[in-house]
Protein backbone atom coordinates (compact mmCIF):
# COMPACT_ATOMS: atom_id res chain seq x y z
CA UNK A 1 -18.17 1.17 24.49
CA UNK A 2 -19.19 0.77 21.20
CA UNK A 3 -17.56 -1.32 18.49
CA UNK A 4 -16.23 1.81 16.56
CA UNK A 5 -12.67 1.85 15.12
CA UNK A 6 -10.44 4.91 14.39
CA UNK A 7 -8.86 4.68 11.18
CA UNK A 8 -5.59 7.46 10.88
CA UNK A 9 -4.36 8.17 7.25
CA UNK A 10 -2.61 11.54 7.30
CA UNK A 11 -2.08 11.12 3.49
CA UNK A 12 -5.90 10.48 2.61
CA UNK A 13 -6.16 13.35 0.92
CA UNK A 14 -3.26 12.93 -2.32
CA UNK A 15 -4.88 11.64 -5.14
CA UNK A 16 -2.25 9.44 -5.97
CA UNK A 17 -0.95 5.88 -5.26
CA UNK A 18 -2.39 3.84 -2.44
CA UNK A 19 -2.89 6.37 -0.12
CA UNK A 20 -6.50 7.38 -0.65
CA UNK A 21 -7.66 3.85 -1.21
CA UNK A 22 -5.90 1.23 1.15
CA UNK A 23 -6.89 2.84 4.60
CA UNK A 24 -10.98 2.92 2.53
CA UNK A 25 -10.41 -0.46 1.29
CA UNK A 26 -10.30 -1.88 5.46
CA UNK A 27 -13.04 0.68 6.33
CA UNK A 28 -14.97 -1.53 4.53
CA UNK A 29 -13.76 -4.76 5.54
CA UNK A 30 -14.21 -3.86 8.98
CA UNK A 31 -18.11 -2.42 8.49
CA UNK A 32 -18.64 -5.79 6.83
CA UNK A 33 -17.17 -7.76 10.10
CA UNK A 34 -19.38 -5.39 11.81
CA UNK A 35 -17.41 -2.25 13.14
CA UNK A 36 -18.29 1.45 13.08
CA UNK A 37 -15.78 3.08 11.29
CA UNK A 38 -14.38 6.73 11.30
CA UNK A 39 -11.22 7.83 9.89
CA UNK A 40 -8.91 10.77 11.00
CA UNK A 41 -6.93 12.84 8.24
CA UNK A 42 -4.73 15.25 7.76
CA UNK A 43 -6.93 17.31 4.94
CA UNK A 44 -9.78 15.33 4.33
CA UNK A 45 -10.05 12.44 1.90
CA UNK A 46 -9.59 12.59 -1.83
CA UNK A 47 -12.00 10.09 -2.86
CA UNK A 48 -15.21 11.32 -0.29
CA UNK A 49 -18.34 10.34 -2.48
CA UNK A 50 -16.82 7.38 -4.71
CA UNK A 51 -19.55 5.51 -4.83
CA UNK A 52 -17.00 2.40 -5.21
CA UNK A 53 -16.56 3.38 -1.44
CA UNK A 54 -18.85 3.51 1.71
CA UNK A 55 -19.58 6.67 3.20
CA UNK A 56 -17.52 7.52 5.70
CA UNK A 57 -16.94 10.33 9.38
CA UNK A 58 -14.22 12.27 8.06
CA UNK A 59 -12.10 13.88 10.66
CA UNK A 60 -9.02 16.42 10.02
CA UNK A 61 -6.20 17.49 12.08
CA UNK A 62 -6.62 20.35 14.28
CA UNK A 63 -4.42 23.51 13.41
CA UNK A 64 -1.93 22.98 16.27
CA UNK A 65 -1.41 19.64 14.90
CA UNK A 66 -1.34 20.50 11.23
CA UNK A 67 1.18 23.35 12.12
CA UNK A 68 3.73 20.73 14.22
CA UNK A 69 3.57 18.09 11.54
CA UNK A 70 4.42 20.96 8.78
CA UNK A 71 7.56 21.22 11.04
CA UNK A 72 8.41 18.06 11.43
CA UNK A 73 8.45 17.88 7.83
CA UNK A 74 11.09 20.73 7.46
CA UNK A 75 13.24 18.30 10.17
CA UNK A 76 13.67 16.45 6.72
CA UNK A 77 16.18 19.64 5.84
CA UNK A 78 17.78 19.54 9.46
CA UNK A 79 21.20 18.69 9.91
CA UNK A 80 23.07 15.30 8.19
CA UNK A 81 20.10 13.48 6.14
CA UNK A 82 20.13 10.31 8.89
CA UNK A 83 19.83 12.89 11.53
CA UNK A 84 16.82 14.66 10.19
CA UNK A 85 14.72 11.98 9.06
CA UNK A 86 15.18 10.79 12.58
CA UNK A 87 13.57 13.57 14.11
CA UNK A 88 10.96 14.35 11.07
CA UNK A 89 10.20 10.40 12.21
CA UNK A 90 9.65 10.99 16.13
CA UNK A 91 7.82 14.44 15.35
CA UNK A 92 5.44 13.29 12.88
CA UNK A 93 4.72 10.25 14.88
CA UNK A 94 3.61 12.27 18.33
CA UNK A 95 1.41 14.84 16.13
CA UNK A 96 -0.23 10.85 14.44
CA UNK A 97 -0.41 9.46 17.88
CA UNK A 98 -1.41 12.69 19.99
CA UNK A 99 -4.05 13.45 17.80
CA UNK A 100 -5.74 9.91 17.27
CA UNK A 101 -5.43 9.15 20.81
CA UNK A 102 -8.17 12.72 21.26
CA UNK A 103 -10.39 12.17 18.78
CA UNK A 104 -10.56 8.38 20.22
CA UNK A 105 -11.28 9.90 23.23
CA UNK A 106 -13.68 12.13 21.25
CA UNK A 107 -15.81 9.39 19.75
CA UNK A 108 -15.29 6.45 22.36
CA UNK A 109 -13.37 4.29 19.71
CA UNK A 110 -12.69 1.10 20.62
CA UNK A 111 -9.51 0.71 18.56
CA UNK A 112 -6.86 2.97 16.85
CA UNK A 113 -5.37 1.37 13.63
CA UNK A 114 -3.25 3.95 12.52
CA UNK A 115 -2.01 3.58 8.38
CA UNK A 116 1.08 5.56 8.38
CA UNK A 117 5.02 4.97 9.11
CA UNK A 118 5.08 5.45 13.30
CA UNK A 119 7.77 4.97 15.17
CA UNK A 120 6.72 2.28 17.29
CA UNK A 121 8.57 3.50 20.60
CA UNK A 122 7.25 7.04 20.16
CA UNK A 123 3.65 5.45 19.28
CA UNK A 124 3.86 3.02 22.97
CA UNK A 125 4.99 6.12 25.06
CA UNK A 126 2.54 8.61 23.98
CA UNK A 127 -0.81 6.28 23.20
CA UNK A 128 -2.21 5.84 26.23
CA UNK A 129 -4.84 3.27 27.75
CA UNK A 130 -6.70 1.58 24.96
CA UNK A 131 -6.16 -0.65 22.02
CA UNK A 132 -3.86 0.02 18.81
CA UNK A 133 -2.44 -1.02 15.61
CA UNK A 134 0.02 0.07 13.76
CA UNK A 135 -0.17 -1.00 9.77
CA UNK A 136 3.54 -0.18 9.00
CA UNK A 137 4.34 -0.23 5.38
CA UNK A 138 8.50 -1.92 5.15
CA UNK A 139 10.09 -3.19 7.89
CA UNK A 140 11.52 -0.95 11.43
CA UNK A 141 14.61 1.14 11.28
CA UNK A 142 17.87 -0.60 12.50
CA UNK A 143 19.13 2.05 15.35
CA UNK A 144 21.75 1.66 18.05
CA UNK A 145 22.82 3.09 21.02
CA UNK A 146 22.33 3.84 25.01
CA UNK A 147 19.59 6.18 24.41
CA UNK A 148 17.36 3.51 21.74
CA UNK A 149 17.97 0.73 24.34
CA UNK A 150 16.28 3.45 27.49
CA UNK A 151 13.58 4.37 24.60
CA UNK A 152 12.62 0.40 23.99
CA UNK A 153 13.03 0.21 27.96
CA UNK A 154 10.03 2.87 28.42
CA UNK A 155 8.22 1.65 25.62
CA UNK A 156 8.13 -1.45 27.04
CA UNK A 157 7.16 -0.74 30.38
CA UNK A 158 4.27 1.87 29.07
CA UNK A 159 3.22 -1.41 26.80
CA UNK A 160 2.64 -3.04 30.43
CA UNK A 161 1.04 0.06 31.70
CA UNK A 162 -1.73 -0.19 28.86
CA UNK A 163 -2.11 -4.17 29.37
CA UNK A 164 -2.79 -4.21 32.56
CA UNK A 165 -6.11 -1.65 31.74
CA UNK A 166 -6.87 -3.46 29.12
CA UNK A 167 -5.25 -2.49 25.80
CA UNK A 168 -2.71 -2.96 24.04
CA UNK A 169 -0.35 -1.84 21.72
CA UNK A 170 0.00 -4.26 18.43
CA UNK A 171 1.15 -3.97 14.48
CA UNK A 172 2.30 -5.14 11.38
CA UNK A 173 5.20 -4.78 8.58
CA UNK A 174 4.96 -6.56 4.99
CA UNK A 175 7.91 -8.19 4.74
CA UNK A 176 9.36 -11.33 6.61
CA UNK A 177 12.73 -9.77 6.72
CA UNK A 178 11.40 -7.34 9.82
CA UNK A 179 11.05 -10.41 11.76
CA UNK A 180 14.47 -9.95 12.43
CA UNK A 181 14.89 -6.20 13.06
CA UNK A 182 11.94 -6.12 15.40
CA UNK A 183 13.17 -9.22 17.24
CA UNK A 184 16.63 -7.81 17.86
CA UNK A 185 15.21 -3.86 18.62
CA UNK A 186 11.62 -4.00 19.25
CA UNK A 187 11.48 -7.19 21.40
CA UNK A 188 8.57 -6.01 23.21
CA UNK A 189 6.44 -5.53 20.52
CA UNK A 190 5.48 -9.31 18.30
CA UNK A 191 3.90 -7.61 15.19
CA UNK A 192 2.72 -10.08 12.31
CA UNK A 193 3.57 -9.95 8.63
CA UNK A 194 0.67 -8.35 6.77
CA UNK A 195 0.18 -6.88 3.58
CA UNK A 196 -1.07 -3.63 3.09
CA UNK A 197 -2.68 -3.84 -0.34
CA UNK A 198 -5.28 -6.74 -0.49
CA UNK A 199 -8.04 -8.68 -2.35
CA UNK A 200 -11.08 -7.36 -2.92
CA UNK A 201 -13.98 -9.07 -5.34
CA UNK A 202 -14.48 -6.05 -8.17
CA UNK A 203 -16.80 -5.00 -10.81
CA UNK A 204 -16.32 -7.59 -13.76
CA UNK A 205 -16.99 -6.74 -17.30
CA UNK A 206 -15.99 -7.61 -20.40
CA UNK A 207 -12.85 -6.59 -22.57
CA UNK A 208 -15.01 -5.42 -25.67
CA UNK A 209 -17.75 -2.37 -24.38
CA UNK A 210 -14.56 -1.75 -21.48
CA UNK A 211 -12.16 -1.03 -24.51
CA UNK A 212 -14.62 0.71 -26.04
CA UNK A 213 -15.55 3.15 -22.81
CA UNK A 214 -12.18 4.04 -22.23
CA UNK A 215 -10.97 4.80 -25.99
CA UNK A 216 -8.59 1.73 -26.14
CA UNK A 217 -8.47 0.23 -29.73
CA UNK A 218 -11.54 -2.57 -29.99
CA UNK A 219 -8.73 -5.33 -31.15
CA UNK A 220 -5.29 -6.88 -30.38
CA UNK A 221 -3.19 -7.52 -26.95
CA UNK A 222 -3.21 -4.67 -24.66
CA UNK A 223 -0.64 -4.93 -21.54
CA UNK A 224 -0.73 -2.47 -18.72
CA UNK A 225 1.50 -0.90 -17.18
CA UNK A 226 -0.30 1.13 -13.71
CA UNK A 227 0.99 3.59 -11.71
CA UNK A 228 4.50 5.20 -10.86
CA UNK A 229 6.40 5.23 -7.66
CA UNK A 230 10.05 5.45 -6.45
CA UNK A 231 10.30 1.64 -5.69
CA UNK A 232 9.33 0.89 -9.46
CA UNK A 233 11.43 0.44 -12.81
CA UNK A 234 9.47 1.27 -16.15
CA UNK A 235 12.11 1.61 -18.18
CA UNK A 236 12.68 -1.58 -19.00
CA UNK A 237 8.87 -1.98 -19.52
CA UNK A 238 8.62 1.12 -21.84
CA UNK A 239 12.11 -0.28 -24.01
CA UNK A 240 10.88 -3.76 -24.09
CA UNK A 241 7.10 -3.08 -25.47
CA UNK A 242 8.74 -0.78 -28.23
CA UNK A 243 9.70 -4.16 -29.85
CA UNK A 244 7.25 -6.49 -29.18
CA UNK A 245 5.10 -5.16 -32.12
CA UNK A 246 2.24 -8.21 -30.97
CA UNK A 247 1.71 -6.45 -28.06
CA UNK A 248 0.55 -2.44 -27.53
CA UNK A 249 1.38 -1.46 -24.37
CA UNK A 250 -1.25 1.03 -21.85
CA UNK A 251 0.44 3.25 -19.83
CA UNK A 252 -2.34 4.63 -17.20
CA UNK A 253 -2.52 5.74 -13.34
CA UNK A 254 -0.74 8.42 -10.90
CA UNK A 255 2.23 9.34 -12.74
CA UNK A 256 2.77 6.30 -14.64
CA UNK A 257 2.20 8.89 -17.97
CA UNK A 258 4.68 11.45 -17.33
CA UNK A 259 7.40 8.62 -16.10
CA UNK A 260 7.13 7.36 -19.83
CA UNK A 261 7.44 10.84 -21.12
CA UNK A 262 10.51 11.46 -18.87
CA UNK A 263 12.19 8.60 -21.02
CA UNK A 264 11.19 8.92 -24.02
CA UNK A 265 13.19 12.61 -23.62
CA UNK A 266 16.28 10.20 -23.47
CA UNK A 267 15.51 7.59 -25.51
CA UNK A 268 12.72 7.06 -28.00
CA UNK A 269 10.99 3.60 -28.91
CA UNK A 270 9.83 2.00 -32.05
CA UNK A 271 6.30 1.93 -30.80
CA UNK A 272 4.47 4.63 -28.39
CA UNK A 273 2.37 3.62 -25.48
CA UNK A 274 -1.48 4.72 -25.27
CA UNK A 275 -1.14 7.04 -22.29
CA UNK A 276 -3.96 7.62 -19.82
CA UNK A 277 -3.13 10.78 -18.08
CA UNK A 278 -4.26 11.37 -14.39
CA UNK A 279 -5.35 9.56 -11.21
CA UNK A 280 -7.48 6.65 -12.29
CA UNK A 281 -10.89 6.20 -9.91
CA UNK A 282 -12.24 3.01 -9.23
CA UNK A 283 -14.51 3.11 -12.10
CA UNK A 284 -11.70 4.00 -14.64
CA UNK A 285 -9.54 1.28 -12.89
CA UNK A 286 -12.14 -0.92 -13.45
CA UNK A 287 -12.49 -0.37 -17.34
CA UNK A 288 -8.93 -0.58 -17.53
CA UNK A 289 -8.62 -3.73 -15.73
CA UNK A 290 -11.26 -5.31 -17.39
CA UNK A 291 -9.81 -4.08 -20.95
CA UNK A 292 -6.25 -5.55 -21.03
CA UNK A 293 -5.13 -8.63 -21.45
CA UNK A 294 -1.58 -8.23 -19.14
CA UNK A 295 -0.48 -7.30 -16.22
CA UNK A 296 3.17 -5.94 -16.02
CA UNK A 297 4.89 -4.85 -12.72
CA UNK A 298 8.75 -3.78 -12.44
CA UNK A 299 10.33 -2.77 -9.29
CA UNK A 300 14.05 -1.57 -8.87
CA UNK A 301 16.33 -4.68 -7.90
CA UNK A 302 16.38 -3.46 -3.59
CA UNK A 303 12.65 -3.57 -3.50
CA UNK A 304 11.08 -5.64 -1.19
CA UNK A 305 7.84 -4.61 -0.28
CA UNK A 306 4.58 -6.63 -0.52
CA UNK A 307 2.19 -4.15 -0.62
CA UNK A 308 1.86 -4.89 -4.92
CA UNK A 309 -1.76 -2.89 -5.49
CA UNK A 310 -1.17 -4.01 -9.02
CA UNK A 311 -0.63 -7.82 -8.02
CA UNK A 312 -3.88 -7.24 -6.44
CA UNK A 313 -5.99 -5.81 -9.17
CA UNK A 314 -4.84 -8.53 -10.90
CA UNK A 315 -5.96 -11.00 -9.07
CA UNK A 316 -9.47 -9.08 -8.70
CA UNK A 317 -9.80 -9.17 -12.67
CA UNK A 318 -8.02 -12.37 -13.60
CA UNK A 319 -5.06 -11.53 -15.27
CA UNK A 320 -1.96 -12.85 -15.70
CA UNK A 321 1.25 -10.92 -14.43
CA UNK A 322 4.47 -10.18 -15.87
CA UNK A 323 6.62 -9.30 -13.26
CA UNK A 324 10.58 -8.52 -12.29
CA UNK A 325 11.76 -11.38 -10.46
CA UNK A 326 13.81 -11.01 -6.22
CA UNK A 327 10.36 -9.06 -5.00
CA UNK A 328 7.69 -10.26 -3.04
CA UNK A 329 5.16 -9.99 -5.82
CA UNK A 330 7.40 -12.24 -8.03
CA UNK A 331 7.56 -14.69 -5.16
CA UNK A 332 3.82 -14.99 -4.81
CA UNK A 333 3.15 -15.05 -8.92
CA UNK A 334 5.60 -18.19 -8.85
CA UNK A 335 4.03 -19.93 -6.17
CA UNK A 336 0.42 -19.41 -7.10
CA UNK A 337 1.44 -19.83 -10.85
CA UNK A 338 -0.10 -16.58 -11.76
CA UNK A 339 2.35 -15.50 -14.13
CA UNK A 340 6.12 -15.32 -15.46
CA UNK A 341 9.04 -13.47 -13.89
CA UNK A 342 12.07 -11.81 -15.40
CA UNK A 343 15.36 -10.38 -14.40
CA UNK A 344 15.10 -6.89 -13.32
CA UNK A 345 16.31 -4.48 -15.65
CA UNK A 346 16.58 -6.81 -18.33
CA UNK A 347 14.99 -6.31 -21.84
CA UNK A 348 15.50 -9.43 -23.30
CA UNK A 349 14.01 -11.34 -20.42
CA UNK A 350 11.43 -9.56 -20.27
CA UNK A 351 10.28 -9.50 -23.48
CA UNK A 352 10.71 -13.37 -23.21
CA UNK A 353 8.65 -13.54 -20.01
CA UNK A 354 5.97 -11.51 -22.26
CA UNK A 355 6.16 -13.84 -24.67
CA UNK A 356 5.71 -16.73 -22.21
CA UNK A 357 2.76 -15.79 -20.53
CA UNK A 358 -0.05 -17.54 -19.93
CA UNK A 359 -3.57 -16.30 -21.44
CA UNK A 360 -4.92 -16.30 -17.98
CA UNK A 361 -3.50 -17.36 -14.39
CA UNK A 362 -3.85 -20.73 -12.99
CA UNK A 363 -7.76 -21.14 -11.74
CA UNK A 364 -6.32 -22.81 -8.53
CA UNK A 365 -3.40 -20.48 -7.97
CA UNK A 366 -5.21 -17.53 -8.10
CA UNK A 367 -8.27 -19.24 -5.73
CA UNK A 368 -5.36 -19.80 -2.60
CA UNK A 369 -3.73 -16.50 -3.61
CA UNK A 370 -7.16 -14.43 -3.16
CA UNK A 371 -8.05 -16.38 0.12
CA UNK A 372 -4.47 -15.43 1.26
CA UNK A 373 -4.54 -12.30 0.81
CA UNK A 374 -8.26 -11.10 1.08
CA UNK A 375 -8.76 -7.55 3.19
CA UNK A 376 -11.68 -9.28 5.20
CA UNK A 377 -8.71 -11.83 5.97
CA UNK A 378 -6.09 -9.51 7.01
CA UNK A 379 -8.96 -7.16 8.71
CA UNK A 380 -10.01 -9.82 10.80
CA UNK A 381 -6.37 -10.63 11.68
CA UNK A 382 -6.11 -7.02 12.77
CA UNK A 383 -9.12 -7.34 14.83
CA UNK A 384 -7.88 -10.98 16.84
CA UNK A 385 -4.63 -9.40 17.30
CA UNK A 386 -6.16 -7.07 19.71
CA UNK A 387 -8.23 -9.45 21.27
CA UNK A 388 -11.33 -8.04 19.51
């Protein structure tokens, strides 16, 4: 068989957060580690033809499947909220699995590595034979009962089914607190702790002709705030950069523009942001990165992912981070000394963290935190844990 890898990202097509851009970002750590790589969408990919990419086999969902996942999605509307999001869960995850495990069949893959939320017990009963990863953003669902213990029963015995021909069935959350859940509800299935956004070297450049590319003024301290999604707070950012007059702040990425707009309706600063309307593309990312001078993240106090793209680009460009503290970005910046924290939702330390921050991160710090965290790291991690 050859050494060709099925990569399944049902959300490849938005042009918006990580979703075109992760699952592309290990295509190409795996071609570099030597791996044929196709990927399976749900309606293409938004970002075909970015030359910041390599080319890639798109495949698409067949209509049966497209028309069972749009149901599953209505399941959302079904009943009590827990109660539909459980079965929009187990019917999205049989259209994923069902239709990666054809197409693998299709093009004599030798692995599945699927970059969506699957349930893991609907993933082990309907795989099949062969060799599979699931890159699960978060951490499992806690769920109880008679009929979850007979589902992790099955799954388990179909995981013995596939090892015993040769496959297997393996996977990975981001953050160490589903060490617990899976232990106590998905005994039989050891995933490791992986992030899903990684290092990657990028397209250096200097802050003078970037500034001047992308219309950003040619002098003082730009900080940049990057992209909007439920699990972040910009609030605070947007209140705390309308007094620190030393500092203009760049508001830029998927709707990281009309999240400032939406409070300045409520509440308007002393100073405006530059906004940067739109999804950014590598090469505007690029300029941007290579333009400011700051990096500032803020997530809502419950957030505890690790998949931080922003942590990521800057570490790719060198800059230092701002960032609200209890996360697992804040953890990293402290222990790679790549930055300053401050208390989520607060102005005042925030503006003091600002203030604090170092002109660059720490040469060492950010050396270990790259290695950590490189895609051709966590790729080949991917690969061992299936015995590839």
């Amino acid at each position: 068989m050859a050494r060709r890898i099925l990569l399944v990202e049902p959300q490849a097509h938005l042009d918006h957060g990580h979703y075109p851009v992760i699952f592309a970002e290990r295509a190409a750590d795996l071609i570099e580690l030597g791996y044929e790589v196709e990927v399976l969408t749900r309606q293409g990919w938004a970002l075909a033809g970015d030359p910041a990419f390599p080319a890639l086999t798109i495949h698409r969902f067949g209509t049966f499947a497209l028309a069972t996942d749009r149901f599953a999605q209505r399941l959302w509307r079904v009943g009590t909220r827990a109660f539909g999001h459980r079965l929009a869960s187990i019917g999205r995850s049989a259209v994923i699995v069902l239709a990666a495990r054809a197409w693998r069949r299709k093009i004599g893959a030798t692995a599945v590595v699927v970059f969506h939320p699957c349930d893991e017990r609907v993933a082990s009963l309907l795989a099949g034979p062969g060799s599979w990863y699931l890159n699960q953003s978060g951490q499992p669902r806690t769920i109880r009962g008679p009929s979850v213990r007979l589902a992790n029963w099955a799954a388990r015995r179909a995981e013995v089914r596939r090892e015993r021909r040769g496959g297997r069935l393996r996977g990975s959350y981001t953050t160490e607190g589903a060490l617990e859940s899976w232990q106590r509800d998905l005994f039989w299935f050891a995933p490791h702790i992986l992030p899903l956004a990684t290092y990657r070297d990028r397209p250096q450049m200097t802050a003078a002709p970037a500034r001047a590319e992308v219309g950003l003024p040619d002098r003082g301290r730009l900080a940049l705030f990057f992209g909007f999604h439920a699990a972040k707070d910009p609030d605070v950012i947007f209140q705390a950069f309308s007094h620190l007059s030393e500092w203009q702040l760049v508001v830029a990425g998927s709707g990281a523009a009309p999240a400032y707009r939406k409070w300045e309706e409520l509440r308007r600063g002393d100073r405006v942001p530059i906004l940067i309307e739109g999804f950014a593309d590598e090469a505007t990312r690029a300029l941007l990165h290579s333009a400011v001078d700051l990096m500032v993240l803020s997530y809502q106090p419950s957030w505890q992912g690790f998949d931080s793209g922003g942590l990521m680009d800057a570490l790719a460009w060198g800059l230092p981070v701002v960032c609200s503290d209890g996360c697992q970005a804040a953890r990293i910046i402290r222990a790679h000394n790549l930055g300053t924290v401050f208390e989520p939702g607060n102005v005042d330390t925030l503006v003091a963290a600002v203030r604090a921050a170092p002109q660059s991160p720490d040469p060492v710090g950010r050396a270990h935190a790259r290695s950590e965290m490189s895609g051709r790291r966590v790729a080949q991690r991917i690969l061992d844990s299936l015995d590839l």
